[in-house]
PDB file of N, CA and C in Angstrom:
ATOM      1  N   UNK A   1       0.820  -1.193   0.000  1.00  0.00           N
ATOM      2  CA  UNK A   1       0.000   0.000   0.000  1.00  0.00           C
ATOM      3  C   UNK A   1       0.862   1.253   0.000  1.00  0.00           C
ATOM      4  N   UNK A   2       1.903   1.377   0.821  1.00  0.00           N
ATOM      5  CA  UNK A   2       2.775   2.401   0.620  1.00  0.00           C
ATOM      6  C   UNK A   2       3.707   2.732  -0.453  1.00  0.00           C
ATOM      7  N   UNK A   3       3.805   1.349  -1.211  1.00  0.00           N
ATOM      8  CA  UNK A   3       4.210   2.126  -2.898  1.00  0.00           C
ATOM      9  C   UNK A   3       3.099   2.759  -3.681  1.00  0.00           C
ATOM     10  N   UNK A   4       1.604   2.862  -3.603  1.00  0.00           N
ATOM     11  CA  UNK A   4       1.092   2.999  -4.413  1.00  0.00           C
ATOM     12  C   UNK A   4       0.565   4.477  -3.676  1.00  0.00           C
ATOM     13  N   UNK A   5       0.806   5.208  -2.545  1.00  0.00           N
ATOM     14  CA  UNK A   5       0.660   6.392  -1.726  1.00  0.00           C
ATOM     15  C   UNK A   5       2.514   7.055  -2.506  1.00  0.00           C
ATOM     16  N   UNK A   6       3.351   6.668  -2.787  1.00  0.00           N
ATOM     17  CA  UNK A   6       4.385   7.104  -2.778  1.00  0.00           C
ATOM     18  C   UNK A   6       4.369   7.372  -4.476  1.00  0.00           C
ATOM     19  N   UNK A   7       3.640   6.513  -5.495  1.00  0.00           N
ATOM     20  CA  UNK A   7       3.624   6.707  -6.370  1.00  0.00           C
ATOM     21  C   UNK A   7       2.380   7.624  -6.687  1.00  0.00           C
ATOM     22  N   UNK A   8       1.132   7.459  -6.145  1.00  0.00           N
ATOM     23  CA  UNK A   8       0.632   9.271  -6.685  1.00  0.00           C
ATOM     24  C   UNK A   8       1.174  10.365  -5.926  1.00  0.00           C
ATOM     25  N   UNK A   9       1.739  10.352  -4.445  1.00  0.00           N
ATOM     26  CA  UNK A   9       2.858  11.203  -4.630  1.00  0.00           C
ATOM     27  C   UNK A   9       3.658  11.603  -5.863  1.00  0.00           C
ATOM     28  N   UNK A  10       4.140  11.207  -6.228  1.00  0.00           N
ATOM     29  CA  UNK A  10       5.572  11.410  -7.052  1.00  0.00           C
ATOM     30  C   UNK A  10       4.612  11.868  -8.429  1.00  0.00           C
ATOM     31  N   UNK A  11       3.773  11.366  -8.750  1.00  0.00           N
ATOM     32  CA  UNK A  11       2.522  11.787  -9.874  1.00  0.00           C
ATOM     33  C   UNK A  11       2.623  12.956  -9.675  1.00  0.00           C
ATOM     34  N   UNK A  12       1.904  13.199  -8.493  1.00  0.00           N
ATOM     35  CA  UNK A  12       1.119  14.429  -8.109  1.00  0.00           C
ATOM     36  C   UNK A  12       2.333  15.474  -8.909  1.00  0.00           C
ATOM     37  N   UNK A  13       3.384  15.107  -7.564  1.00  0.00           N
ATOM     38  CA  UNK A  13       4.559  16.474  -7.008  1.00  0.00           C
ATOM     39  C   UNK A  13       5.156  16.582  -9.004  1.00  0.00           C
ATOM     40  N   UNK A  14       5.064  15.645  -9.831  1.00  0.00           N
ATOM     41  CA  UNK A  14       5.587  15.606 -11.178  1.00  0.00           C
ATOM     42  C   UNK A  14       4.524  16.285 -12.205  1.00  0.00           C
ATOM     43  N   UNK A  15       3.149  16.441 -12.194  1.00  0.00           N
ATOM     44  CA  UNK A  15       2.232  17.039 -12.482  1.00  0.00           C
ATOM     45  C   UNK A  15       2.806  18.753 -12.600  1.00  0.00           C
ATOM     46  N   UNK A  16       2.548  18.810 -11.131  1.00  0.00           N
ATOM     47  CA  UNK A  16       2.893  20.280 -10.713  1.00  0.00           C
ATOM     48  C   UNK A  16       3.978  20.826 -11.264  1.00  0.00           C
ATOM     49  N   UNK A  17       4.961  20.163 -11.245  1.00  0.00           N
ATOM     50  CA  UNK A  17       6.134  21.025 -11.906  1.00  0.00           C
ATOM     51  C   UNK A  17       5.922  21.249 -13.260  1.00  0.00           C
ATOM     52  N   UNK A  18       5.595  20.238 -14.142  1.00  0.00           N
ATOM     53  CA  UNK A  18       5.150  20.210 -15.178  1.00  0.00           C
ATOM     54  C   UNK A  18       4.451  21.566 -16.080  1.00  0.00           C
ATOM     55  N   UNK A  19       3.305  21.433 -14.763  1.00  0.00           N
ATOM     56  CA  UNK A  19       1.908  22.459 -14.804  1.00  0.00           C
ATOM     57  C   UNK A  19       3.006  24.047 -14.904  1.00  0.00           C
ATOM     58  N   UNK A  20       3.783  24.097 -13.622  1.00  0.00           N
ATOM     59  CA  UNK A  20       4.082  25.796 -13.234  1.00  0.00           C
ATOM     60  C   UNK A  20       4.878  25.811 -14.608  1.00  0.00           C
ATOM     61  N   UNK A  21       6.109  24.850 -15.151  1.00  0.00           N
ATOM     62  CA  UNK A  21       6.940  24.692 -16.207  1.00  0.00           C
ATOM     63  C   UNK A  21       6.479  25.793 -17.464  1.00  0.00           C
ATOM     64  N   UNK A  22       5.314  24.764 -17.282  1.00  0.00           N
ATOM     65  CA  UNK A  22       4.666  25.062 -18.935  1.00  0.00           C
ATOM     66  C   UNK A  22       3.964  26.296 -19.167  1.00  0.00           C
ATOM     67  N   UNK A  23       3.771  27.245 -18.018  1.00  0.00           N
ATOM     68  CA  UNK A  23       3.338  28.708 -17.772  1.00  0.00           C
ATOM     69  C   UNK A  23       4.209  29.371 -18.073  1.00  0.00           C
ATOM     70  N   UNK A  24       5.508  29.440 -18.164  1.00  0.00           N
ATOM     71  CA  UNK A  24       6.650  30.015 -19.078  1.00  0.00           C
ATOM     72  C   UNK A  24       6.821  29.685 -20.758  1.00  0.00           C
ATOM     73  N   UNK A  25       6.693  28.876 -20.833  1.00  0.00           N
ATOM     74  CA  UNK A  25       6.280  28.101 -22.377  1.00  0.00           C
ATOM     75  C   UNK A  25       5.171  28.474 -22.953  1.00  0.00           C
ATOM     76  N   UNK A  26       4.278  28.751 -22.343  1.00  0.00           N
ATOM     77  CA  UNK A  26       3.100  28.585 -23.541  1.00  0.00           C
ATOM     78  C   UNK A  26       3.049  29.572 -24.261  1.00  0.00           C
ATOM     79  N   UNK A  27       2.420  30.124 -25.450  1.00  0.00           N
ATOM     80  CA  UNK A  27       1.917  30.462 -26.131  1.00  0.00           C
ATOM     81  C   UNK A  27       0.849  31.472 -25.453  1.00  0.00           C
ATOM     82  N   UNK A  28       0.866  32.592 -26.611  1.00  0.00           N
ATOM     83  CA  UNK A  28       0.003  33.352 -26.315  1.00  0.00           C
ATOM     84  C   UNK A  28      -1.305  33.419 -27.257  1.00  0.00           C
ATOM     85  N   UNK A  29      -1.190  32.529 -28.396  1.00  0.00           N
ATOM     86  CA  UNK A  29      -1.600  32.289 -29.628  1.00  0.00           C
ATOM     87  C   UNK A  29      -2.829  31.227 -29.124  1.00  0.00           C
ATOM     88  N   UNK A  30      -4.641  31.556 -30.314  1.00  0.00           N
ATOM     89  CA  UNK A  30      -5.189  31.180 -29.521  1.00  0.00           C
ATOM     90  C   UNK A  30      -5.073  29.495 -30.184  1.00  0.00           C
ATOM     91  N   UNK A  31      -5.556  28.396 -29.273  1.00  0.00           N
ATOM     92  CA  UNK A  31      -5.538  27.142 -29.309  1.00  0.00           C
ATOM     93  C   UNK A  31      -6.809  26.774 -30.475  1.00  0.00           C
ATOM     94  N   UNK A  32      -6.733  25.175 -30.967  1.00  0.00           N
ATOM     95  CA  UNK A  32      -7.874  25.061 -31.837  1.00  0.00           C
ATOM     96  C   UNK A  32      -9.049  25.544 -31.159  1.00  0.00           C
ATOM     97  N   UNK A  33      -9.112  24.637 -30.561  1.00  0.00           N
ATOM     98  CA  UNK A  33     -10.713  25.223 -29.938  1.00  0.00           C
ATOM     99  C   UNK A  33     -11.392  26.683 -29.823  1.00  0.00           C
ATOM    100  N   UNK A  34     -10.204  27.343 -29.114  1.00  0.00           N
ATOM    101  CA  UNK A  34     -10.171  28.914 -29.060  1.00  0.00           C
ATOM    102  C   UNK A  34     -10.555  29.614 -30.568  1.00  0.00           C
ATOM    103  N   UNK A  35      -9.468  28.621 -31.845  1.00  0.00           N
ATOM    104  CA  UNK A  35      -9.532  29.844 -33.168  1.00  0.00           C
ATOM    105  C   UNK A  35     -10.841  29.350 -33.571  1.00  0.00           C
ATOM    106  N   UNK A  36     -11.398  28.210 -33.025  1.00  0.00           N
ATOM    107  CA  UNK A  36     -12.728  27.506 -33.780  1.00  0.00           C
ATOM    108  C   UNK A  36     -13.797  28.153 -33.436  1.00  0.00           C
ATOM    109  N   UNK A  37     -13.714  28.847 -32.021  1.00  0.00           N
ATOM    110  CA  UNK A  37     -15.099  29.813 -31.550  1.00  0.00           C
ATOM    111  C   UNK A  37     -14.643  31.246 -32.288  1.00  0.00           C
ATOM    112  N   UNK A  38     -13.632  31.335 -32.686  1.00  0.00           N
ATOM    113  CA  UNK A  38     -13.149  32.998 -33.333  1.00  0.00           C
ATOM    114  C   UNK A  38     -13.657  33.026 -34.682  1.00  0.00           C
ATOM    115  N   UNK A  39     -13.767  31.670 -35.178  1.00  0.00           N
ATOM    116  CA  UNK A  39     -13.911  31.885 -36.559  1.00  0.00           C
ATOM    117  C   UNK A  39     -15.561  31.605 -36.127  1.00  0.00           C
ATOM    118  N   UNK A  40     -16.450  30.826 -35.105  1.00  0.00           N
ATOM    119  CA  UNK A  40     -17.487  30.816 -35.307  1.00  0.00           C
ATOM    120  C   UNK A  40     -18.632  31.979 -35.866  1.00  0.00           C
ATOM    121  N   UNK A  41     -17.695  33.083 -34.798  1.00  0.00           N
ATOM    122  CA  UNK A  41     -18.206  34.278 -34.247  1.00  0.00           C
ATOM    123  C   UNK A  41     -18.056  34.705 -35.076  1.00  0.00           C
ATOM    124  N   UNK A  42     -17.075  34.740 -36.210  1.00  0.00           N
ATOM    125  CA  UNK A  42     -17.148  35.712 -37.463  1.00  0.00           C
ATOM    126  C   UNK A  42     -16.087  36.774 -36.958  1.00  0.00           C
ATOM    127  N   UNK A  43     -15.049  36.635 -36.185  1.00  0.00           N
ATOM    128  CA  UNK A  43     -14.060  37.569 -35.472  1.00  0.00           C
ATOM    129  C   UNK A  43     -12.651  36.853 -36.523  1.00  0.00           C
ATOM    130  N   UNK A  44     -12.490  35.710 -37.074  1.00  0.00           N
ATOM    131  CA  UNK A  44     -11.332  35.316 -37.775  1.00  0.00           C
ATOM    132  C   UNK A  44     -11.843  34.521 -39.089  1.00  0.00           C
ATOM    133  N   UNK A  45     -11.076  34.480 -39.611  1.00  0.00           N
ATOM    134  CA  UNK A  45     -11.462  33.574 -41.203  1.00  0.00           C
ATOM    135  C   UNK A  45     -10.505  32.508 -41.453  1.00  0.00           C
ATOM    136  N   UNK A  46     -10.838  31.681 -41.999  1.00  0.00           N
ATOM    137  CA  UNK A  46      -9.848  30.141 -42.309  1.00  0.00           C
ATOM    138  C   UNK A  46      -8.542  31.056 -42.361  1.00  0.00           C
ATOM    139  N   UNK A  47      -7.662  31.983 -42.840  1.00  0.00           N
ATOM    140  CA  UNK A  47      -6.394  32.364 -42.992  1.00  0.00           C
ATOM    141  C   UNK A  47      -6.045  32.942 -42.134  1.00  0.00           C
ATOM    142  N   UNK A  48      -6.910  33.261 -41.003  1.00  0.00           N
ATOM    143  CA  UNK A  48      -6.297  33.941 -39.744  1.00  0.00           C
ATOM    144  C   UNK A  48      -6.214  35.493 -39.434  1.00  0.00           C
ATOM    145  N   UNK A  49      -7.371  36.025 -40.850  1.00  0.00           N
ATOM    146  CA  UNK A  49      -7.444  37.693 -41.012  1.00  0.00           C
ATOM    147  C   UNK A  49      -8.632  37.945 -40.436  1.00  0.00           C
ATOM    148  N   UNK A  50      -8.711  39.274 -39.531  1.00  0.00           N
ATOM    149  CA  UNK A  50     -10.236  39.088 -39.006  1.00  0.00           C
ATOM    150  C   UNK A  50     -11.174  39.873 -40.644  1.00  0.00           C
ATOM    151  N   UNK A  51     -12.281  39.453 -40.217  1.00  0.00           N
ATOM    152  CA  UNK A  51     -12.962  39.715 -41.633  1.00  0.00           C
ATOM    153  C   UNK A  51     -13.549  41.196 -41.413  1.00  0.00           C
ATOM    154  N   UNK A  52     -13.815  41.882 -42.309  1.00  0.00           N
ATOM    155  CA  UNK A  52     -14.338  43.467 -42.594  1.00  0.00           C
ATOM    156  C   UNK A  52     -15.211  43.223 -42.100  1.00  0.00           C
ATOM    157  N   UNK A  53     -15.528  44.753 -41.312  1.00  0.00           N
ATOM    158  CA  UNK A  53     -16.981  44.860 -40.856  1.00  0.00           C
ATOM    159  C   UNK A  53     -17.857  45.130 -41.546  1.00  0.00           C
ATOM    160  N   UNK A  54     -18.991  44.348 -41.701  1.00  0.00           N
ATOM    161  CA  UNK A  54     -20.120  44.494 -42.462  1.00  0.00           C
ATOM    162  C   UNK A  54     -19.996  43.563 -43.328  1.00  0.00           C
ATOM    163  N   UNK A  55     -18.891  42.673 -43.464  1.00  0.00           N
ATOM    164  CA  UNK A  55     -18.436  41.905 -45.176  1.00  0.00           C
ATOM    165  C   UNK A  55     -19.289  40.742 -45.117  1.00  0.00           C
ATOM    166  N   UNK A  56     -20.516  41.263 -46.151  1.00  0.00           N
ATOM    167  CA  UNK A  56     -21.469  39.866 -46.176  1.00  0.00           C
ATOM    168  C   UNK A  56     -21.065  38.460 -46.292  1.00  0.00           C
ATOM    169  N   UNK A  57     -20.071  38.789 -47.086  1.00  0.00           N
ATOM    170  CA  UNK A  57     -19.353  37.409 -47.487  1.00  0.00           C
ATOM    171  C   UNK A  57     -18.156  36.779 -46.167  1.00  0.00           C
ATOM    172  N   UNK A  58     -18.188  37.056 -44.834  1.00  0.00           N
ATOM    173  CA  UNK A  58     -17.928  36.733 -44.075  1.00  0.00           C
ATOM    174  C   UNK A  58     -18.456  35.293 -43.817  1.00  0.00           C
ATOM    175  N   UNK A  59     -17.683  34.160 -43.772  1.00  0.00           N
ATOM    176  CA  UNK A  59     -17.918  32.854 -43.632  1.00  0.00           C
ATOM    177  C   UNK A  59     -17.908  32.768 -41.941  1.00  0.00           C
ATOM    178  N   UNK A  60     -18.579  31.660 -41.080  1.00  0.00           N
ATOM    179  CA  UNK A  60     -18.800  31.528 -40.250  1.00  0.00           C
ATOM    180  C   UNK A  60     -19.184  32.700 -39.029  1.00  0.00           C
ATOM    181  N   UNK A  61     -20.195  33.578 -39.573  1.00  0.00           N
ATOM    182  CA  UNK A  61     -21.104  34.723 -38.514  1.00  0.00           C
ATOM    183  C   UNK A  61     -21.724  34.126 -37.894  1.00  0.00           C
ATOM    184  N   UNK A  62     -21.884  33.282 -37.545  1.00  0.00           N
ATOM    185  CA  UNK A  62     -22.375  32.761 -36.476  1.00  0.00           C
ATOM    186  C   UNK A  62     -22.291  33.204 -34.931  1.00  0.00           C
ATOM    187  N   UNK A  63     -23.448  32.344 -33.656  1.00  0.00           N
ATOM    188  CA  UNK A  63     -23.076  33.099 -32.522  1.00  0.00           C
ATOM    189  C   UNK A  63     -22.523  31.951 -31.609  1.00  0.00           C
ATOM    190  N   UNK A  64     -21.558  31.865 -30.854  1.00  0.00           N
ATOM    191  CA  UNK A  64     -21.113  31.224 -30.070  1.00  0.00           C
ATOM    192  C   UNK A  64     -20.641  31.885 -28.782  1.00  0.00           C
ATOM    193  N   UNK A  65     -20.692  31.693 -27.881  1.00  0.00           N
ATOM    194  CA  UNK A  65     -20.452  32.282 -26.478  1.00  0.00           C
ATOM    195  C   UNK A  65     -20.301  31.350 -24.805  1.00  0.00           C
ATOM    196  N   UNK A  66     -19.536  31.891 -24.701  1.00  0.00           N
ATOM    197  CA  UNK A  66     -18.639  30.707 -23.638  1.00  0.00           C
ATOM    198  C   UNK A  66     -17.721  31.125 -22.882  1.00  0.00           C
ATOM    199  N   UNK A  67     -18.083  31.626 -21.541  1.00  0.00           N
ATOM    200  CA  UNK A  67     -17.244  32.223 -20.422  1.00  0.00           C
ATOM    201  C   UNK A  67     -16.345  31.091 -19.334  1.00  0.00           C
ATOM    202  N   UNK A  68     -15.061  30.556 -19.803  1.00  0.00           N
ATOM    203  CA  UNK A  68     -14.339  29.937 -18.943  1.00  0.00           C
ATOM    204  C   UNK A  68     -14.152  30.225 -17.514  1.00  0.00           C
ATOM    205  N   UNK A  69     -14.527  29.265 -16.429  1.00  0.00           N
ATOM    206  CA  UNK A  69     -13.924  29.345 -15.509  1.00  0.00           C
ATOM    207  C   UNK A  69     -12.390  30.732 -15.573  1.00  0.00           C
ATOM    208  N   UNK A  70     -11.470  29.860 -15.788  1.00  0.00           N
ATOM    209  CA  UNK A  70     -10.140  30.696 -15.439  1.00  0.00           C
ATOM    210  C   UNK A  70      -9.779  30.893 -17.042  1.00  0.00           C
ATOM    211  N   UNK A  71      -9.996  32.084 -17.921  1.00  0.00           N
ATOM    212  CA  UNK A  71     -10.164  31.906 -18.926  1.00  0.00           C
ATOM    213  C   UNK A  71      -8.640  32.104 -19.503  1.00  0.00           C
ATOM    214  N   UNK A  72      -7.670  31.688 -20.434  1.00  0.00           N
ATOM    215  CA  UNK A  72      -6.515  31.463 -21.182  1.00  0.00           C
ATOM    216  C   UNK A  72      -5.574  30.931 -19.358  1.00  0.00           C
ATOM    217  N   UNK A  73      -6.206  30.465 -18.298  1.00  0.00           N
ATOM    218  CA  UNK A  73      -5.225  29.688 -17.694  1.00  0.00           C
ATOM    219  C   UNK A  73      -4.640  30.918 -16.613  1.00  0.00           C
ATOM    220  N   UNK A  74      -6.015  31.427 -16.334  1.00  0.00           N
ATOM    221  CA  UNK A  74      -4.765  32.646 -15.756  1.00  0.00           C
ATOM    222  C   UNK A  74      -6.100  33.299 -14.934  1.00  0.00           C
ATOM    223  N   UNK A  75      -5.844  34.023 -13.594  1.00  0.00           N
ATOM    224  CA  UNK A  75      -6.814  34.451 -12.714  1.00  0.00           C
ATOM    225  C   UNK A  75      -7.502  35.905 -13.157  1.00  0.00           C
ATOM    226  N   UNK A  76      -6.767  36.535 -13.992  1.00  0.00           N
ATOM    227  CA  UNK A  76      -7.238  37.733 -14.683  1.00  0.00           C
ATOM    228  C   UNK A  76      -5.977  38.143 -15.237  1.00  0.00           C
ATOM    229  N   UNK A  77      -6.689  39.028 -16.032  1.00  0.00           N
ATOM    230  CA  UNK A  77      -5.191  39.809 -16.892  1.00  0.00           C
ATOM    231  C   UNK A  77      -3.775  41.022 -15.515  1.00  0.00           C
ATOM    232  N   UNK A  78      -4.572  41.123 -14.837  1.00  0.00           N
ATOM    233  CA  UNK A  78      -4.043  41.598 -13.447  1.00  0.00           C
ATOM    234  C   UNK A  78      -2.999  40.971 -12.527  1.00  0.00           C
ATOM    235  N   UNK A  79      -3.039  39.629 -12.720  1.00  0.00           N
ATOM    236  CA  UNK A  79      -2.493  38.424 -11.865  1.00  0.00           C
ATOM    237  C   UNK A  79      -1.416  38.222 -12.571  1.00  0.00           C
ATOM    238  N   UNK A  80      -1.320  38.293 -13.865  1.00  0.00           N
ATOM    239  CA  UNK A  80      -0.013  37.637 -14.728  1.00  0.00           C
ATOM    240  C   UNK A  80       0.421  36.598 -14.247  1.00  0.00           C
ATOM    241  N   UNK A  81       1.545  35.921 -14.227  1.00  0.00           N
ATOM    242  CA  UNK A  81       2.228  35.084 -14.633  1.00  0.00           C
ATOM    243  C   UNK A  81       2.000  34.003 -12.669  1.00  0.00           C
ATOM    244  N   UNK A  82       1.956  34.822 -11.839  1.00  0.00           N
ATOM    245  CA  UNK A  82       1.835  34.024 -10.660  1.00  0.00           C
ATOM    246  C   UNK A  82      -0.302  34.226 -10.801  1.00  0.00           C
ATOM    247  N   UNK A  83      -0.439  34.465 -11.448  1.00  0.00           N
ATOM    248  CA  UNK A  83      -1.676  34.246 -11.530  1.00  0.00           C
ATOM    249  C   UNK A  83      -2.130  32.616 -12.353  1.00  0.00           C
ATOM    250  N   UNK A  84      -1.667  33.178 -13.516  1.00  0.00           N
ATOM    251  CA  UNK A  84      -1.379  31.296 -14.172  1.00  0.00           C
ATOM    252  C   UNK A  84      -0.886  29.954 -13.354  1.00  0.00           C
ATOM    253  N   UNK A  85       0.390  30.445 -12.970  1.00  0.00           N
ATOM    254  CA  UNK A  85       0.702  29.306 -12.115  1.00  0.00           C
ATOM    255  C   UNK A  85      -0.329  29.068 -10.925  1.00  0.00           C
ATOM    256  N   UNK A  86      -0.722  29.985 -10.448  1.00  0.00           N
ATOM    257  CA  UNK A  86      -2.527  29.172  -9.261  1.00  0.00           C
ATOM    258  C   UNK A  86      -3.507  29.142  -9.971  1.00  0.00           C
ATOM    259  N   UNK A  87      -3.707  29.446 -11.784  1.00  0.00           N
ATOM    260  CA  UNK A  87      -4.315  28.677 -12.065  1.00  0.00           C
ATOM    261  C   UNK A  87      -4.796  27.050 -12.250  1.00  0.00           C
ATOM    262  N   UNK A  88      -3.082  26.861 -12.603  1.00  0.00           N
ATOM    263  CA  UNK A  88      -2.216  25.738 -13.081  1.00  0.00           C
ATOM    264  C   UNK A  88      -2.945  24.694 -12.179  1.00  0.00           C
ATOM    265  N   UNK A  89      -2.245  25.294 -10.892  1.00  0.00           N
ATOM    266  CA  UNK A  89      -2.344  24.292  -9.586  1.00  0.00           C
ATOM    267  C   UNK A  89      -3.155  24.396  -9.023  1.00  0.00           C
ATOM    268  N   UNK A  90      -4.680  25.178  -9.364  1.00  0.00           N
ATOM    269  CA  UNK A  90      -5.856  24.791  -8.976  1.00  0.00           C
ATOM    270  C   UNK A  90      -6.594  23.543  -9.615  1.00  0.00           C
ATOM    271  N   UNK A  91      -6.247  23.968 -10.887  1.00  0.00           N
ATOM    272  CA  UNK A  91      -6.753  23.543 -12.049  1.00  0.00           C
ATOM    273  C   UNK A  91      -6.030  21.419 -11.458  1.00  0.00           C
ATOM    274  N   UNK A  92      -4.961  21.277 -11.288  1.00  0.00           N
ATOM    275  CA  UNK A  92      -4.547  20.192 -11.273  1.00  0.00           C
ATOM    276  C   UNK A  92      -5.032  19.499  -9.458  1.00  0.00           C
ATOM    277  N   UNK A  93      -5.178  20.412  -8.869  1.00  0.00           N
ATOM    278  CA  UNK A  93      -6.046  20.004  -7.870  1.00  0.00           C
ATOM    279  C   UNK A  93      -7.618  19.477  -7.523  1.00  0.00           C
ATOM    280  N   UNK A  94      -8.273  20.377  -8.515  1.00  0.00           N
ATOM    281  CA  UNK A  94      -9.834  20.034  -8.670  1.00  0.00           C
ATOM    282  C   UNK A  94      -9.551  18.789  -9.585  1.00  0.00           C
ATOM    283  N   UNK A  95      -8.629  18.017 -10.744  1.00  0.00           N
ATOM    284  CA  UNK A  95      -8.605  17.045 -11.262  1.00  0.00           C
ATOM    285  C   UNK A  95      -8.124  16.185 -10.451  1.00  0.00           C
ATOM    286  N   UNK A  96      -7.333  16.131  -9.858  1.00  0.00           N
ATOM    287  CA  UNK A  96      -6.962  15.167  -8.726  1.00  0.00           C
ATOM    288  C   UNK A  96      -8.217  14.463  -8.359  1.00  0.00           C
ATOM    289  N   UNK A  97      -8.636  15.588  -7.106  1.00  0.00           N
ATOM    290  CA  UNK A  97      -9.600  15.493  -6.361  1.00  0.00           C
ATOM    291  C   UNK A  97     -11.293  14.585  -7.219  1.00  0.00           C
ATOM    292  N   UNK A  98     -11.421  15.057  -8.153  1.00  0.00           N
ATOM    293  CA  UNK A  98     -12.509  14.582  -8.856  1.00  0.00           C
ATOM    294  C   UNK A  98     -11.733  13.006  -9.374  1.00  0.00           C
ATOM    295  N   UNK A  99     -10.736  13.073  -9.803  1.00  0.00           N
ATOM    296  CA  UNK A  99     -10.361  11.649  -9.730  1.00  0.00           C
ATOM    297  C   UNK A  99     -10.750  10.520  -8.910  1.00  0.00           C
ATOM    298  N   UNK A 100     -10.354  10.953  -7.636  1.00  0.00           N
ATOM    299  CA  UNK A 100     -10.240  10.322  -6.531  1.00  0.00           C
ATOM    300  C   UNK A 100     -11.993  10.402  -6.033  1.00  0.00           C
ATOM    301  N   UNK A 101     -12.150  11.272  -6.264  1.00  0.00           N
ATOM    302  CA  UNK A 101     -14.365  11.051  -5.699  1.00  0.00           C
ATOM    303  C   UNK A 101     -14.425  10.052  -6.563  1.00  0.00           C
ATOM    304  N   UNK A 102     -14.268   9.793  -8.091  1.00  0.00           N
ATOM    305  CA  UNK A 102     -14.606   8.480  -8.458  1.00  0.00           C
ATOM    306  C   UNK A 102     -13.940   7.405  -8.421  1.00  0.00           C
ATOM    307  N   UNK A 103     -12.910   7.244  -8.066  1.00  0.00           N
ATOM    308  CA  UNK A 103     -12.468   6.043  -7.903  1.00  0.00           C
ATOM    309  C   UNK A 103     -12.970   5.897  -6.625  1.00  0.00           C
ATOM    310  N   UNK A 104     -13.233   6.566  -5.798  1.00  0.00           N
ATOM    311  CA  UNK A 104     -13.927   6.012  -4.196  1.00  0.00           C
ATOM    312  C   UNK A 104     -15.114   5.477  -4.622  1.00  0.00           C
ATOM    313  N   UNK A 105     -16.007   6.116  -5.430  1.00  0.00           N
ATOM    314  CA  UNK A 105     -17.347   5.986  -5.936  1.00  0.00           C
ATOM    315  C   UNK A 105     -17.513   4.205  -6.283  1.00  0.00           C
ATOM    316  N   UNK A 106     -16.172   4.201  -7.459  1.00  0.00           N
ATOM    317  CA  UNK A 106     -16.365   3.010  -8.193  1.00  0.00           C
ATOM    318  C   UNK A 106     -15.503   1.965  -7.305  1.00  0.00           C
ATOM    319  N   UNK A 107     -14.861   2.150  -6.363  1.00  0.00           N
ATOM    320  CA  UNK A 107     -14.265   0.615  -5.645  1.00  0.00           C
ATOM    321  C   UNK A 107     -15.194   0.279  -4.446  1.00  0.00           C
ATOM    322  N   UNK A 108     -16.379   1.765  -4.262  1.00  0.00           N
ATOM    323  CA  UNK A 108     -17.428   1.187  -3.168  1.00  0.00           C
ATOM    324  C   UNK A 108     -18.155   0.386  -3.953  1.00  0.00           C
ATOM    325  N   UNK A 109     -18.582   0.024  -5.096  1.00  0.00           N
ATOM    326  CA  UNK A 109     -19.529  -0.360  -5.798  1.00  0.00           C
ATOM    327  C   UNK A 109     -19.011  -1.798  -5.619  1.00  0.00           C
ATOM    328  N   UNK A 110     -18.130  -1.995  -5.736  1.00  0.00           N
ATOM    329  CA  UNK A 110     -17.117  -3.478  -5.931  1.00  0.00           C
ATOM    330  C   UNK A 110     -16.902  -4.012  -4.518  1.00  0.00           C
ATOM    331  N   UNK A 111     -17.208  -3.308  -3.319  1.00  0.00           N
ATOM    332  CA  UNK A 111     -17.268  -3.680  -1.918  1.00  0.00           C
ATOM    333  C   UNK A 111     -18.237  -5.070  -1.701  1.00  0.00           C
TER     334      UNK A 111
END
């Protein structure tokens, strides 16, 4: 039992570094998903130009709308960079945690 407490340890504590790591790395550029609601909205076009205002011939005007929790990974534009990183490690905490509610869930079932 104590290798398998020592190994999501070592998960966990390897997660996290990972997580704060990659807050220096990333990109400021938006992700698929992100350019896929930009182009929904009619704010970008397949080449990445936003389209003229008014330009009928604007492909995908559509409406899409969707307020993230912690939105681009970060507590506000105010917080910067130690704002991301407690995004990071909130963000990898509420997954933990919801992990673990179901695996309790599903090994009571098997009791």
């Amino acid at each position: 039992m104590m290798e398998i407490r020592q190994l999501v340890i070592a998960g966990v504590a390897l997660a996290l570094v990972i997580g704060v790591a990659a807050v220096f790395f990333a990109s400021g550029d938006p992700d698929g998903l992100e350019s896929t609601a930009l182009f929904v909205q009619g704010e970008k076009t397949l080449t990445g130009d936003s389209p003229e205002e008014g330009d009928p011939e604007a492909i995908g005007a559509g409406t899409f709308e969707y307020e993230a929790p912690m939105p681009d990974y970060t507590l506000g534009e105010d917080a910067g960079k130690p704002g991301e990183v407690m995004a990071i490690i909130a963000g990898i905490v509420i997954s933990l945690v919801g992990v673990f509610a179901i695996a309790r869930v599903a090994s009571a079932g098997k009791a």
